[in-house]
N, C-alpha and C. Protein backbone atom coordinates (compact mmCIF):
# COMPACT_ATOMS: atom_id res chain seq x y z
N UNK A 1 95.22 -214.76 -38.78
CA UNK A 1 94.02 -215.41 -39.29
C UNK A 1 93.58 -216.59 -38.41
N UNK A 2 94.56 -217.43 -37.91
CA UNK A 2 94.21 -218.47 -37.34
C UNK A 2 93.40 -217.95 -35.89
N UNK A 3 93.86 -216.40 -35.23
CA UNK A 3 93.35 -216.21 -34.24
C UNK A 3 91.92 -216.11 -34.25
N UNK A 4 91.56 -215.54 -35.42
CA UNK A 4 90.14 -215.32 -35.75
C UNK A 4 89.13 -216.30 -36.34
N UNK A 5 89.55 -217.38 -36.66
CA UNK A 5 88.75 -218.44 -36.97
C UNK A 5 88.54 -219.32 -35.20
N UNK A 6 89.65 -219.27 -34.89
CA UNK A 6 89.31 -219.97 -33.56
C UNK A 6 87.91 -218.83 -32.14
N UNK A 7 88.77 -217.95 -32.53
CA UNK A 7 87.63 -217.03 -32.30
C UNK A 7 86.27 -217.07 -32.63
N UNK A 8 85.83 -217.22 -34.34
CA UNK A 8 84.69 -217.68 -34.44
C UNK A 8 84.52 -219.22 -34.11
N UNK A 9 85.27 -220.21 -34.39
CA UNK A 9 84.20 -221.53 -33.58
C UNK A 9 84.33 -221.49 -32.50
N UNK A 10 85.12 -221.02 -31.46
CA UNK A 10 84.35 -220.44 -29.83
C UNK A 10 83.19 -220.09 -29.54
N UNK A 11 82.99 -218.65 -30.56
CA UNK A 11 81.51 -217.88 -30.60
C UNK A 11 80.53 -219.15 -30.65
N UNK A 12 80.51 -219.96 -32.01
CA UNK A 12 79.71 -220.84 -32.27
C UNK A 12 79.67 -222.50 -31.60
N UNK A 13 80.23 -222.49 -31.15
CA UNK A 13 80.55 -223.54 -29.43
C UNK A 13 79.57 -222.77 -28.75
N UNK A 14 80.23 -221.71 -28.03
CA UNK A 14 79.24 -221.39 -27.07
C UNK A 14 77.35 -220.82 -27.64
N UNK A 15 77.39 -220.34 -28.31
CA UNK A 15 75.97 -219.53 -28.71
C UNK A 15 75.00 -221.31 -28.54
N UNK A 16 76.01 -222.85 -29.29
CA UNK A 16 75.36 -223.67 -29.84
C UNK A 16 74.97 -224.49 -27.90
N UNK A 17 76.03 -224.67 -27.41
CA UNK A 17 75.83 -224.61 -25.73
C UNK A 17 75.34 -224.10 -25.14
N UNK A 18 75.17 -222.89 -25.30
CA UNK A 18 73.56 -222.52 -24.45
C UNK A 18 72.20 -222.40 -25.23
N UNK A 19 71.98 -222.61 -26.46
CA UNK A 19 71.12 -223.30 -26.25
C UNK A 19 70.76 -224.79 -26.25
N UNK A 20 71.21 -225.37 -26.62
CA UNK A 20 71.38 -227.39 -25.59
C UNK A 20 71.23 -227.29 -24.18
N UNK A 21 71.80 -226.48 -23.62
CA UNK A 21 71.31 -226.05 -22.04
C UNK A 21 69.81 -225.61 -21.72
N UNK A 22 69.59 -224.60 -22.78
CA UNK A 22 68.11 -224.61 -22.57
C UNK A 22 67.29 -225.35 -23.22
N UNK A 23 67.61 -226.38 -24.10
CA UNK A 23 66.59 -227.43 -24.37
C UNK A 23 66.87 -228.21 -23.28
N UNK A 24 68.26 -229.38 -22.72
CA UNK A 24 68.08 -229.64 -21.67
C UNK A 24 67.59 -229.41 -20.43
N UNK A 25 66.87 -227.86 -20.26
CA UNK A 25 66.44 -227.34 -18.94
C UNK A 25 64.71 -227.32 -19.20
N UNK A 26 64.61 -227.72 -20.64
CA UNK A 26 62.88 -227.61 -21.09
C UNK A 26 62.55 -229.31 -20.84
N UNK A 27 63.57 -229.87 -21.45
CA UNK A 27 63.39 -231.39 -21.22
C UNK A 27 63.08 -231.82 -19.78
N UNK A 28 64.24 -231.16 -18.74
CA UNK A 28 64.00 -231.59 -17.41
C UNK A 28 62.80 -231.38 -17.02
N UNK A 29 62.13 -230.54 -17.08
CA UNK A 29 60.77 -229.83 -16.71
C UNK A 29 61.19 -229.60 -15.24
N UNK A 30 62.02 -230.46 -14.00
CA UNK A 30 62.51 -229.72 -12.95
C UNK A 30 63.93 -229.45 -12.79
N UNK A 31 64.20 -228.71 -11.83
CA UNK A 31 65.69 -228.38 -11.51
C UNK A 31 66.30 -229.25 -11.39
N UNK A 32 66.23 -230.38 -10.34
CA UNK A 32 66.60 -231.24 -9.94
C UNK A 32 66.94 -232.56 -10.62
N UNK A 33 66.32 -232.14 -11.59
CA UNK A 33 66.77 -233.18 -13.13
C UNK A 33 67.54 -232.68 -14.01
N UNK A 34 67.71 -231.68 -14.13
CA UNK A 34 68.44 -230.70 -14.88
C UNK A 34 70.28 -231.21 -15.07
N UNK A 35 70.58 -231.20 -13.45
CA UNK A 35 71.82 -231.84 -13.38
C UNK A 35 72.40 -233.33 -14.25
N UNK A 36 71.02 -233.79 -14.05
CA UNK A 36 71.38 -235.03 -14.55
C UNK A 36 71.22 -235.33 -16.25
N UNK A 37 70.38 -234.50 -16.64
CA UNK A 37 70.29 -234.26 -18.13
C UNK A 37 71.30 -234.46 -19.43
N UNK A 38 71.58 -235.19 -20.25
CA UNK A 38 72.40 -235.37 -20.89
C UNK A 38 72.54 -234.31 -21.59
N UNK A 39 71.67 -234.12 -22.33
CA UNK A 39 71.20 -232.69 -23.26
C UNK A 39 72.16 -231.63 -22.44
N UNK A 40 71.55 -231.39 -21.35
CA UNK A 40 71.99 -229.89 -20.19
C UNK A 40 73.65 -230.50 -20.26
N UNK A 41 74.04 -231.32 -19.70
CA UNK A 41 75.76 -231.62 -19.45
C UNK A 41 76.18 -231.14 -21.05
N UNK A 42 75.65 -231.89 -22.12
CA UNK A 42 76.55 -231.92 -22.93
C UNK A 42 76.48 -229.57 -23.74
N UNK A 43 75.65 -229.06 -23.32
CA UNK A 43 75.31 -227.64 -23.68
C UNK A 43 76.96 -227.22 -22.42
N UNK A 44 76.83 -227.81 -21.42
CA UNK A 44 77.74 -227.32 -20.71
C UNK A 44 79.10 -227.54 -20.96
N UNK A 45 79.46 -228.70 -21.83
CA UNK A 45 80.75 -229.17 -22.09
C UNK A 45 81.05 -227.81 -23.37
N UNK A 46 80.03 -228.22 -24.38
CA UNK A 46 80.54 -227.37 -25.82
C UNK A 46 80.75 -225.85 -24.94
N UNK A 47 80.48 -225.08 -24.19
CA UNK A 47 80.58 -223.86 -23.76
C UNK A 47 81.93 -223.90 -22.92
N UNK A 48 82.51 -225.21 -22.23
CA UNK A 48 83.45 -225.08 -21.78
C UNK A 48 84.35 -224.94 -22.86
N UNK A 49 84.00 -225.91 -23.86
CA UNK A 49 85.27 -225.87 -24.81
C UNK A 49 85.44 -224.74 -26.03
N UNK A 50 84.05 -224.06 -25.93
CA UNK A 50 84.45 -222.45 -26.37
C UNK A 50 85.23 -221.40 -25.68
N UNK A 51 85.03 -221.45 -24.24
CA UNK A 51 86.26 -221.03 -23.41
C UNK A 51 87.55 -221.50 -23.66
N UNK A 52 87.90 -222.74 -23.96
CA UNK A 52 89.05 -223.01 -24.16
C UNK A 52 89.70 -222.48 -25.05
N UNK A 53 88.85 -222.76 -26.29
CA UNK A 53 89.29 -222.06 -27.69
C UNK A 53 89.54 -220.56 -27.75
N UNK A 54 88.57 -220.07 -27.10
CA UNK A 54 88.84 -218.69 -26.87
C UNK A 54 90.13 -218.25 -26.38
N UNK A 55 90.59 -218.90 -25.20
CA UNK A 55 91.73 -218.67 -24.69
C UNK A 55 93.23 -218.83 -25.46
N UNK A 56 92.87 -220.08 -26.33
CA UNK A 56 94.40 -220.62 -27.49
C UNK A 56 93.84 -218.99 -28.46
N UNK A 57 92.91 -218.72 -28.84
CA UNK A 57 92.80 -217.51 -29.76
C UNK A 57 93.35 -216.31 -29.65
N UNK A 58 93.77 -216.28 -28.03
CA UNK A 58 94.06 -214.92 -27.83
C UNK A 58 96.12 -215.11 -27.84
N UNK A 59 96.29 -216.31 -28.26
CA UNK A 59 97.43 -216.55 -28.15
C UNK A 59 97.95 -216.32 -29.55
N UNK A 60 96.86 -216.10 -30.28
CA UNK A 60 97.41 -215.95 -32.06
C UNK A 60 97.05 -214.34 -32.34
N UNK A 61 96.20 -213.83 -31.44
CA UNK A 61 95.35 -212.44 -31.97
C UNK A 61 95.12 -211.70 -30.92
N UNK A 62 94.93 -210.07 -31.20
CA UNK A 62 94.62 -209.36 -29.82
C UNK A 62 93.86 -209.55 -29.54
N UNK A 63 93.33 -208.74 -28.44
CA UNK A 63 91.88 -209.32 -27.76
C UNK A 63 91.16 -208.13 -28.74
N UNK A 64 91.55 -207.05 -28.89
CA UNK A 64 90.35 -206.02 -29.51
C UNK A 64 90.06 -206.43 -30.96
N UNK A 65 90.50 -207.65 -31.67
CA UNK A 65 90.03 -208.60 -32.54
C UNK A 65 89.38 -209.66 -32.27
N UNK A 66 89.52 -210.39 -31.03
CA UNK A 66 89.37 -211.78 -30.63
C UNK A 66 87.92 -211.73 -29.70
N UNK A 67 87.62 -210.65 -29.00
CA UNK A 67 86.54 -210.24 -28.35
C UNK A 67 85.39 -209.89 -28.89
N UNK A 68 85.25 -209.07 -30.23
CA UNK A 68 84.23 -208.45 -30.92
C UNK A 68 83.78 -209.88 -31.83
N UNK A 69 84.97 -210.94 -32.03
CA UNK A 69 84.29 -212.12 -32.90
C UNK A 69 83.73 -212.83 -31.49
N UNK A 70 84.26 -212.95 -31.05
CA UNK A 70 83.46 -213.89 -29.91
C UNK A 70 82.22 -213.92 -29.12
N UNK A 71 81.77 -212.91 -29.51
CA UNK A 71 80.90 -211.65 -29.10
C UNK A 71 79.76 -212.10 -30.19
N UNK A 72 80.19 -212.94 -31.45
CA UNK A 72 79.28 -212.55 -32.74
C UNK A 72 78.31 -213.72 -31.95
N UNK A 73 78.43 -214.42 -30.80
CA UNK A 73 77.21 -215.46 -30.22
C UNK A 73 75.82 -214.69 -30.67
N UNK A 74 75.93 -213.70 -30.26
CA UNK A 74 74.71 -212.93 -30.09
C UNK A 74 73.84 -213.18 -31.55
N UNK A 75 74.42 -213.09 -32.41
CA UNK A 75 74.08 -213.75 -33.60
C UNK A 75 73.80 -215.22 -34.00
N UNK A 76 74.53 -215.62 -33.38
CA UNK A 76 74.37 -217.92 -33.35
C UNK A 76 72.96 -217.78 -32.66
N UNK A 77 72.96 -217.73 -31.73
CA UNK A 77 71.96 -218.01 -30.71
C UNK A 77 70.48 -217.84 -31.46
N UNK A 78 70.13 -217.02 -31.95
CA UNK A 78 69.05 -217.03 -32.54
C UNK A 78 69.05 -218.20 -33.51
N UNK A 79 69.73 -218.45 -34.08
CA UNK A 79 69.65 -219.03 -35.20
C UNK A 79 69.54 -220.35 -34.87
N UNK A 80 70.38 -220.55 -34.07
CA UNK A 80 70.02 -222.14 -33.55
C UNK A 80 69.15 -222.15 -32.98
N UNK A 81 68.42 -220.89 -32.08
CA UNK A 81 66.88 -221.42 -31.02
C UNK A 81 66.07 -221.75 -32.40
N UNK A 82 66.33 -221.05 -33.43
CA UNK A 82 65.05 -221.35 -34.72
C UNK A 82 65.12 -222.53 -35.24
N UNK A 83 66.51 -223.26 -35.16
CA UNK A 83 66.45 -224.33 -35.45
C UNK A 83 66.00 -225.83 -34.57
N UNK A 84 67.08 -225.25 -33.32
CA UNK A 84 66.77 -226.17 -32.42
C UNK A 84 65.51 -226.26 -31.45
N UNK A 85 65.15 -225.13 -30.93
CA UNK A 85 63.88 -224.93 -29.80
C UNK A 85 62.71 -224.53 -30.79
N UNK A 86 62.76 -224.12 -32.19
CA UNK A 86 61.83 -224.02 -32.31
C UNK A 86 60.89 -222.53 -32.18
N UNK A 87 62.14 -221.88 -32.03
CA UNK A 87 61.54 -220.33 -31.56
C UNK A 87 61.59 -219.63 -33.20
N UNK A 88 60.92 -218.36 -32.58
CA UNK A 88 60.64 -217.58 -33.65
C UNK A 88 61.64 -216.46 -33.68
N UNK A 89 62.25 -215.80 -35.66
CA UNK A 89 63.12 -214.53 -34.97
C UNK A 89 62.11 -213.63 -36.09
N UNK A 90 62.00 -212.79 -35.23
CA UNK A 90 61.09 -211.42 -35.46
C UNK A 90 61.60 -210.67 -36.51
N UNK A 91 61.63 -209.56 -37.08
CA UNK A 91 62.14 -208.53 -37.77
C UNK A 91 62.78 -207.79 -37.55
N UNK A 92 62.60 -207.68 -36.38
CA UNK A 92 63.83 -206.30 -35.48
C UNK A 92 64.52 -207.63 -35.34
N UNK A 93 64.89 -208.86 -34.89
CA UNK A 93 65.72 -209.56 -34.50
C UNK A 93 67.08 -209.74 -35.69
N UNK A 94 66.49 -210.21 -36.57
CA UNK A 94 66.53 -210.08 -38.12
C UNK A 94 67.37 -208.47 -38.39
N UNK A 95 66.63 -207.76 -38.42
CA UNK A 95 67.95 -206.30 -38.58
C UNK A 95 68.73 -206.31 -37.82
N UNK A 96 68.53 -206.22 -35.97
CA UNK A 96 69.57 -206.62 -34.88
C UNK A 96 71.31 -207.41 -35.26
N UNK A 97 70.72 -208.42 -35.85
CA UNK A 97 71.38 -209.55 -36.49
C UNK A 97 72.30 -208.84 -37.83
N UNK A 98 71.66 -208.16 -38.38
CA UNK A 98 72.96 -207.38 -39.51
C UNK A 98 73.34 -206.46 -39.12
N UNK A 99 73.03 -205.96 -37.90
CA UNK A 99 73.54 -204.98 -37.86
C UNK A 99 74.63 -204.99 -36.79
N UNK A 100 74.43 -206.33 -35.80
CA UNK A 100 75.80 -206.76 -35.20
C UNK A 100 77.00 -207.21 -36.23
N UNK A 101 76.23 -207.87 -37.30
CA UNK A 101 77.37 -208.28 -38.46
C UNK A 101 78.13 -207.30 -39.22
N UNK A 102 77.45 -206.26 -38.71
CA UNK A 102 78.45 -205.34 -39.77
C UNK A 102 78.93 -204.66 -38.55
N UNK A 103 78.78 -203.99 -37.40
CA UNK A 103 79.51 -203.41 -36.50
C UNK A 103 80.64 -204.27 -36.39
N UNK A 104 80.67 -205.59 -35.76
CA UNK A 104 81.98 -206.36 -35.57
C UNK A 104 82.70 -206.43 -36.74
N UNK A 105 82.28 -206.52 -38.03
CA UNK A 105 83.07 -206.67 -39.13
C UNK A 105 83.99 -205.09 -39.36
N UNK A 106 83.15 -204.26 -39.11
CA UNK A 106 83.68 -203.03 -39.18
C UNK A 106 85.08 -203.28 -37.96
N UNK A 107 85.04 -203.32 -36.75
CA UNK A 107 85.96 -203.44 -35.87
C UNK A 107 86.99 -204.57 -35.54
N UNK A 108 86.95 -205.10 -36.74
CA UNK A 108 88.08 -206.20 -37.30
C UNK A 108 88.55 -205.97 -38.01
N UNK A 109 88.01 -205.31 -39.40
CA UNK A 109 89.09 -204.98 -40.50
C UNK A 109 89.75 -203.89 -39.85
């Protein structure tokens, strides 16, 4: 169990890190500011430290458990661009979204 909770706040580290990266990369308006961006560094730290977590996860759980949760980003990500950037999620995004939730759930139990 413990492998799989660390597994999911990895997922949700990283999904929440890239997008802070792409608000930091909207903020910069250039590249060259980008680096220096607090916003952009700190999207880059939380994604490092979903790697990390990921890695202690695979030390409690297999990977053909630990991979399909980590994987559930694909699901964060929207949810935070709606919150954070401000984006829109469509209807197909919206089914997309349950229907990754139930494939990975299926390939965990």
């Amino acid at each position: 169990m413990i492998g799989e909770i660390l597994a999911l706040i990895s997922s949700v580290l990283n999904a929440l890190g890239t997008v802070i990266q792409k608000k930091g990369i909207e903020k910069a308006k250039r590249m060259r500011r980008v680096f220096k961006s607090r916003t952009w560094i700190l999207g880059i730290v939380l994604s490092a430290v979903s790697f990390v977590i990921y890695f202690i996860a695979l030390n409690f759980q297999r990977l053909s458990i630990v991979q399909p949760i980590v994987n559930s980003f694909l699901v964060f990500v929207p949810i935070f661009s709606y919150f954070i950037l401000g984006e829109k999620i469509s209807k197909t995004q919206a089914i997309s979204i349950l229907i990754i939730l139930l494939g990975i759930t299926l390939l965990v139990i």
